[in-house]
Protein backbone atom coordinates (compact mmCIF):
# COMPACT_ATOMS: atom_id res chain seq x y z
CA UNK A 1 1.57 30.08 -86.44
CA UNK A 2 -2.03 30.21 -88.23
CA UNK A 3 -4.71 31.91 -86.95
CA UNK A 4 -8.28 30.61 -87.07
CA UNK A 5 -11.28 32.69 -85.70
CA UNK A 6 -11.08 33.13 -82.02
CA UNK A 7 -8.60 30.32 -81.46
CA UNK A 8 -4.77 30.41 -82.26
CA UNK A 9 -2.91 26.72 -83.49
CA UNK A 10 0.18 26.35 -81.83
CA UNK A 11 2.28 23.90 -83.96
CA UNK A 12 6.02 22.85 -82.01
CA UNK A 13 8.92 22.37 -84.54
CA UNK A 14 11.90 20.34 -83.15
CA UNK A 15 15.33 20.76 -84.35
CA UNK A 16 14.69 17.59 -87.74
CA UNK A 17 12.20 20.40 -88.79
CA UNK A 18 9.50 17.37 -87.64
CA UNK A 19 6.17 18.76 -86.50
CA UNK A 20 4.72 17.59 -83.20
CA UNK A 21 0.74 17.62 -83.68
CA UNK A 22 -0.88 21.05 -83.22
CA UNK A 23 -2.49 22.76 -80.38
CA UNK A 24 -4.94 24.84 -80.14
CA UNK A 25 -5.47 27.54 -77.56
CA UNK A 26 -8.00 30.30 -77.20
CA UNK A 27 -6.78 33.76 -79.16
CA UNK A 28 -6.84 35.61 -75.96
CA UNK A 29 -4.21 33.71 -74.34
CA UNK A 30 -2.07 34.65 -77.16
CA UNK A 31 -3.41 38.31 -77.10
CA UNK A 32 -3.34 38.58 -73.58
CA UNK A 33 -0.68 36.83 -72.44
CA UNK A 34 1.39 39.14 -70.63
CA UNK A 35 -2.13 40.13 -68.01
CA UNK A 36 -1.79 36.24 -67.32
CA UNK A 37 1.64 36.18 -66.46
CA UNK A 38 1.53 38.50 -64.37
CA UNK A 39 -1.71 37.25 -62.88
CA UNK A 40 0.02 34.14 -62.24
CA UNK A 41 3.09 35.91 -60.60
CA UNK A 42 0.85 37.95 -58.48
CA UNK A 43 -0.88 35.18 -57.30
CA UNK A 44 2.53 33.39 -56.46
CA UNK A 45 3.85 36.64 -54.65
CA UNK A 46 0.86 36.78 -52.80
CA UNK A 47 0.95 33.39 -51.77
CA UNK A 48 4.69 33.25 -50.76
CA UNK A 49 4.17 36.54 -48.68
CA UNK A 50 1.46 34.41 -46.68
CA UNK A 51 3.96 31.40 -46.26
CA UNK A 52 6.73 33.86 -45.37
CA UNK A 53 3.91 36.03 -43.13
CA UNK A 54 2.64 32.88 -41.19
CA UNK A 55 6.12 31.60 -40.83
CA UNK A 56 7.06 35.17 -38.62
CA UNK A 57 3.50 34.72 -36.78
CA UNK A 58 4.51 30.93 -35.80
CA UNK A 59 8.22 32.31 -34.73
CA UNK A 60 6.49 34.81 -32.76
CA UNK A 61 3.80 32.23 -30.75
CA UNK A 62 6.42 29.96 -30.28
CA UNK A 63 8.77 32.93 -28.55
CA UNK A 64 6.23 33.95 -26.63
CA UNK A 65 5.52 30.37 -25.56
CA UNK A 66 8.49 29.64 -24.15
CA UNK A 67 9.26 33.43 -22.47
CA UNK A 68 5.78 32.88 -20.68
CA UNK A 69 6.98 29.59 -19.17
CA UNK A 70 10.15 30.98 -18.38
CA UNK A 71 8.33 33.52 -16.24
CA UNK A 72 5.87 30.90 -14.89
CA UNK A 73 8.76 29.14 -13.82
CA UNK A 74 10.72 31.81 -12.10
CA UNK A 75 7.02 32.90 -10.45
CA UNK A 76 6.48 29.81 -9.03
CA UNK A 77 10.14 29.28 -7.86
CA UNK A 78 9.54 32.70 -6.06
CA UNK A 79 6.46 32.03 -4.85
CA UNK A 80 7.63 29.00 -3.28
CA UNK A 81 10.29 30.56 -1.60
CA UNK A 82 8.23 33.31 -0.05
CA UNK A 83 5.84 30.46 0.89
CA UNK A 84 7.94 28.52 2.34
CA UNK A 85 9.82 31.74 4.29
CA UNK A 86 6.02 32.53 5.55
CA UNK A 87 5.59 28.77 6.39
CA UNK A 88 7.94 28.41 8.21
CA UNK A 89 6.81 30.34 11.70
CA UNK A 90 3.60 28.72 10.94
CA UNK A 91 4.81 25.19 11.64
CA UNK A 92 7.66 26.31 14.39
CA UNK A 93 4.52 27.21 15.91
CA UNK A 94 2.78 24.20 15.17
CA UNK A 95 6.24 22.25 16.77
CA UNK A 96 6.13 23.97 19.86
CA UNK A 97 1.87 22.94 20.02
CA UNK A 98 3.21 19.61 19.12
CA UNK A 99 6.05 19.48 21.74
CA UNK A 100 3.29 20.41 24.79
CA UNK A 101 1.17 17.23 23.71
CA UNK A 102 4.43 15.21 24.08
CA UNK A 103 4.57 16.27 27.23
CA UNK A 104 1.33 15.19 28.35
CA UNK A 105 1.88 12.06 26.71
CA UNK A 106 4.87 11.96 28.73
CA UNK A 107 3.57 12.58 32.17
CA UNK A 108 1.08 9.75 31.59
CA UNK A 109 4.29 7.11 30.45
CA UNK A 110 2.95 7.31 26.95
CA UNK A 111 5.99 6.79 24.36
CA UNK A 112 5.70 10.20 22.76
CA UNK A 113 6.40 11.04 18.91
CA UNK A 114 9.79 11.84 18.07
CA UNK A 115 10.31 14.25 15.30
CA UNK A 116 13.08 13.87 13.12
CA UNK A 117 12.79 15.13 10.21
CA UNK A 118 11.57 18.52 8.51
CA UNK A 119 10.39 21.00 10.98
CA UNK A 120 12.48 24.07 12.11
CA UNK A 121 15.88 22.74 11.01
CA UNK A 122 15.14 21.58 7.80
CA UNK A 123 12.34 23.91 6.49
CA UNK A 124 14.39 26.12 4.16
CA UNK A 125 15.43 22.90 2.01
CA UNK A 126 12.10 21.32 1.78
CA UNK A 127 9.62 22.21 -0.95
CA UNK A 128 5.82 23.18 0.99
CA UNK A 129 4.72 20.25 -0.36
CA UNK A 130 7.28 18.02 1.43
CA UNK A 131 6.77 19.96 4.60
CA UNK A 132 2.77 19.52 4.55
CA UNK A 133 3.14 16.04 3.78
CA UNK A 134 5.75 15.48 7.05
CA UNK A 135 2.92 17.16 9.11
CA UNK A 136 0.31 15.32 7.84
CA UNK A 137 2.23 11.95 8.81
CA UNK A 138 3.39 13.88 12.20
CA UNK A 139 -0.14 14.65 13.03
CA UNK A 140 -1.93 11.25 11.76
CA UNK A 141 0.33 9.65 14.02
CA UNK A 142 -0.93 11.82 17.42
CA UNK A 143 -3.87 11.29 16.10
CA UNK A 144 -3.26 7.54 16.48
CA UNK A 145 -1.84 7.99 19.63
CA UNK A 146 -4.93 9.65 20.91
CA UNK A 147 -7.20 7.64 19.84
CA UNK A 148 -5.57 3.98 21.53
CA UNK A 149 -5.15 5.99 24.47
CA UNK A 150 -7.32 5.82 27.42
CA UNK A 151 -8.42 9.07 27.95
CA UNK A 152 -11.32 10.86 29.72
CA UNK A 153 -13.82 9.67 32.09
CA UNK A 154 -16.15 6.49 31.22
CA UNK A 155 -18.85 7.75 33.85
CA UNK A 156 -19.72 11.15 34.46
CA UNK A 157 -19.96 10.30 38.11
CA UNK A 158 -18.19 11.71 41.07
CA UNK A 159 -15.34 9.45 42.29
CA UNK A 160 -16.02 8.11 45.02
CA UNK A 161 -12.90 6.21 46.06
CA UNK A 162 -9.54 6.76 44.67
CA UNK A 163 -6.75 4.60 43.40
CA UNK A 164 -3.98 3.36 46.06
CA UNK A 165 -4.80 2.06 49.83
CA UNK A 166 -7.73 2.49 51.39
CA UNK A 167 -10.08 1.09 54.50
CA UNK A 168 -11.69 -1.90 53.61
CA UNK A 169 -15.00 -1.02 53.02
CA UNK A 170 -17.18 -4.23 53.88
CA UNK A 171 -15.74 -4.38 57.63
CA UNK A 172 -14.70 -1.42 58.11
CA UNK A 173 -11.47 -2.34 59.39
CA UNK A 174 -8.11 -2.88 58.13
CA UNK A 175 -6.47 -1.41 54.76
CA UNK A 176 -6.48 -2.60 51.08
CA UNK A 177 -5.57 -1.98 47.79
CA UNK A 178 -7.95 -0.31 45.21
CA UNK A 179 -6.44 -0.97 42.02
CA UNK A 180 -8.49 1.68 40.07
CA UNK A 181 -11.17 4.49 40.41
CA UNK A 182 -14.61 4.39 41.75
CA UNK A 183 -17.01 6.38 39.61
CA UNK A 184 -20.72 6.84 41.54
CA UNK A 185 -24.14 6.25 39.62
CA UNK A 186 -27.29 4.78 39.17
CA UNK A 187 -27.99 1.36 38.03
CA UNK A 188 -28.26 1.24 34.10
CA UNK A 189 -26.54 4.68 33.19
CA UNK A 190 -24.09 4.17 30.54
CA UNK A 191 -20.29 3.27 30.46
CA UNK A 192 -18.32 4.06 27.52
CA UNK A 193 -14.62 3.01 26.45
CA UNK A 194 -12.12 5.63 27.05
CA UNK A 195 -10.33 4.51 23.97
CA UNK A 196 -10.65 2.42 20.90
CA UNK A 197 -9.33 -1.29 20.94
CA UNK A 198 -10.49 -4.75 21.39
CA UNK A 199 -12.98 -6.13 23.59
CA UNK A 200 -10.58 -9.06 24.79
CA UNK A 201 -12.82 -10.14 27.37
CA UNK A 202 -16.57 -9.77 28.12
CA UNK A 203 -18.84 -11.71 31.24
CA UNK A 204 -18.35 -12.14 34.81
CA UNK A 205 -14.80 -11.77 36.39
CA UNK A 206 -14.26 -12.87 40.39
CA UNK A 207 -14.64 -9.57 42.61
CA UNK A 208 -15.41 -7.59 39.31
CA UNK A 209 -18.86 -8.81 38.96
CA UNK A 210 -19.47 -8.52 35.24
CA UNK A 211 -16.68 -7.14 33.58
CA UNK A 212 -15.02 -5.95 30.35
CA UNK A 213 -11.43 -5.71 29.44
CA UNK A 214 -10.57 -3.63 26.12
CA UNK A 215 -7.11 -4.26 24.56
CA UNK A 216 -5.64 -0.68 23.15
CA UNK A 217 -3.26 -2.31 21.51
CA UNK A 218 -0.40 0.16 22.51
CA UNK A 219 0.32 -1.34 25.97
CA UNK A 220 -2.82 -0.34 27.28
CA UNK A 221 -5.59 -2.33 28.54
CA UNK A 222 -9.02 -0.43 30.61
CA UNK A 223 -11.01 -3.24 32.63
CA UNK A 224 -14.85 -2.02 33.70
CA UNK A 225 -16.49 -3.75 36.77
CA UNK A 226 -19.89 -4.01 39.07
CA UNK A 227 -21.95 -4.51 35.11
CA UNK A 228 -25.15 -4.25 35.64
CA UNK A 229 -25.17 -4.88 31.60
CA UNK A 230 -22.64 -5.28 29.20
CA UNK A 231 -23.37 -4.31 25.91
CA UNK A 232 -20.92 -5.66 23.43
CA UNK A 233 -18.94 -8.90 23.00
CA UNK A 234 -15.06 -10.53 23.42
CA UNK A 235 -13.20 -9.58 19.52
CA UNK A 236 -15.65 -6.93 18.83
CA UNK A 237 -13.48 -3.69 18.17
CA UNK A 238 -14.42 -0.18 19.73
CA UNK A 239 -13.80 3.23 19.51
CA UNK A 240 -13.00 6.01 22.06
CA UNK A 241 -16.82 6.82 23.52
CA UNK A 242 -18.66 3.47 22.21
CA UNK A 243 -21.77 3.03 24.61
CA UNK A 244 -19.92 -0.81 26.58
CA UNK A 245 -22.09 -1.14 29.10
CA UNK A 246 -23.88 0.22 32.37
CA UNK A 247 -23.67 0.93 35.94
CA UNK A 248 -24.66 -1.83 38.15
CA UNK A 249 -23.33 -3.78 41.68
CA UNK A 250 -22.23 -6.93 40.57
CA UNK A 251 -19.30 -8.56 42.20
CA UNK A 252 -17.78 -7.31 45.38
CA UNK A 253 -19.72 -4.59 45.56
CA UNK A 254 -21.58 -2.36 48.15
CA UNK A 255 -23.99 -0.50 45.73
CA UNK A 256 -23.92 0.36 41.80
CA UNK A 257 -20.96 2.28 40.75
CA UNK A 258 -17.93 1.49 37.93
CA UNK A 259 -15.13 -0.01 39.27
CA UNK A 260 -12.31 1.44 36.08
CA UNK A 261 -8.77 0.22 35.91
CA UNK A 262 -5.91 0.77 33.67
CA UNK A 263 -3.22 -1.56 33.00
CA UNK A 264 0.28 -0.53 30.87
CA UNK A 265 2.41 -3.30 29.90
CA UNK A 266 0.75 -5.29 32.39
CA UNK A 267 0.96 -3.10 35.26
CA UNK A 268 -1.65 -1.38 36.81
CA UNK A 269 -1.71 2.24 37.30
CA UNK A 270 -3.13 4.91 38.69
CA UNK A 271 -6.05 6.36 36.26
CA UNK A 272 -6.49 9.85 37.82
CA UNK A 273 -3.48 11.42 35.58
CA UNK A 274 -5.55 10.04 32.68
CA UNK A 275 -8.83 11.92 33.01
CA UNK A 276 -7.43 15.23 31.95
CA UNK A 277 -5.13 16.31 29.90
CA UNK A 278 -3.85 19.43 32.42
């Protein structure tokens, strides 16, 4: 090995005693080769500890990953339970609110909303979820029922003859049938529809003077009489409270007034039981 000035020629021998060609490397790395070793060893140590470091930090996250979700999980299976435990005299309550309407429904030979699922018997094996949702159905449904129900009073008038037999009032003599309720008035106040439906017929009607006929679609039908105006026309669909028509004395009639009516499964009955719900 030959040294020349600040750089040392390296010069590989093999085993035929045949010379590779020469390299040449700066002195110092000859000089100084041990402080580069261990440079280079330090630097690998250091880097390995980092590998070996962020490996444990990684093993850590991931531990604490999945022991978070474990509690997350056994949180939220608690806190359904005790939901559902507190839930549960919330909607008997709601049952026995729903049961009462039934009963009105009932008493006016509505076909009331049988419940039969979720509820009382079933709430400790239904998630919250599953019980809202039955509700929600349950209570979309009486909402339906409500709605395509006549209901209420289509005149704010005092009645001023009642459903059944009475004295015929043009002669004064004798007894007849009054199919619905008389509700007093002036001429041109306004008569609304007790329930939403179709307007199935619309124009002047025999003894009813000018008349409309809604079509709840449930059974139900409401007929109006004694028009002075009506104010929509046959197909047109309503809701419960839609402005129809107004007051008038059309028809076999002794002075303006609404002659109401309503008719389930073609059948007419008395409307009275229909104008509260007491």
């Amino acid at each position: 090995m030959a040294r020349k000035k600040d750089r040392t020629t390296i010069i590989f021998v093999n085993n035929n005693q045949n010379s590779n060609k020469p390299i040449q490397v700066p002195s110092s790395y000859i000089l100084h080769w041990k402080k580069y070793v261990f440079g280079l060893l330090g630097t690998f140590v250091f880097l390995l500890g980092m590998i070996i470091y962020l490996s444990y930090n990684m093993t850590l996250v991931e531990s604490s990953k999945e022991l978070l979700s474990k509690q997350l999980r056994e949180n939220k299976k608690e806190a359904t339970v005790l939901d559902t435990s507190a839930l549960k005299k919330h909607y008997e309550s709601i049952d026995k609110k729903l049961l009462t309407i039934n009963k009105f429904l009932k008493a006016r030979g509505i076909k009331t909303i049988v419940k039969n699922e979720g509820g009382e018997g079933n709430s400790d094996i239904l998630s919250v979820e599953e019980i809202g949702e039955f509700y929600e159905g349950y209570l979309n449904k009486m909402i339906d029922y409500v709605a395509f129900t006549p209901m209420g009073y289509p005149h704010f008038g005092a009645i001023t003859s009642g459903y059944g037999h009475r004295e015929n009032p043009f002669i004064g003599e004798n007894v007849e049938t009054h199919k619905g309720l008389d509700f007093g008035g002036k001429r041109g106040e306004i008569v609304k529809s007790t329930a939403s439906g179709r307007v199935t017929y619309a124009g002047r009607r025999g003894g009813y003077g000018n008349c409309i006929v809604i079509n709840h679609g449930n059974g139900f039908e409401t007929y109006y009489g004694h028009l002075s105006r009506i104010l929509i026309t046959e197909g047109t669909q309503v809701k419960a409270g839609d402005n129809i028509g107004k007051i008038g004395s059309t028809g076999r009639s002794t002075g303006p007034h609404l002659h109401y009516e309503i008719h389930k499964n073609g059948k007419i009955i008395n409307p009275r039981s229909f104008l509260t719900i007491e």
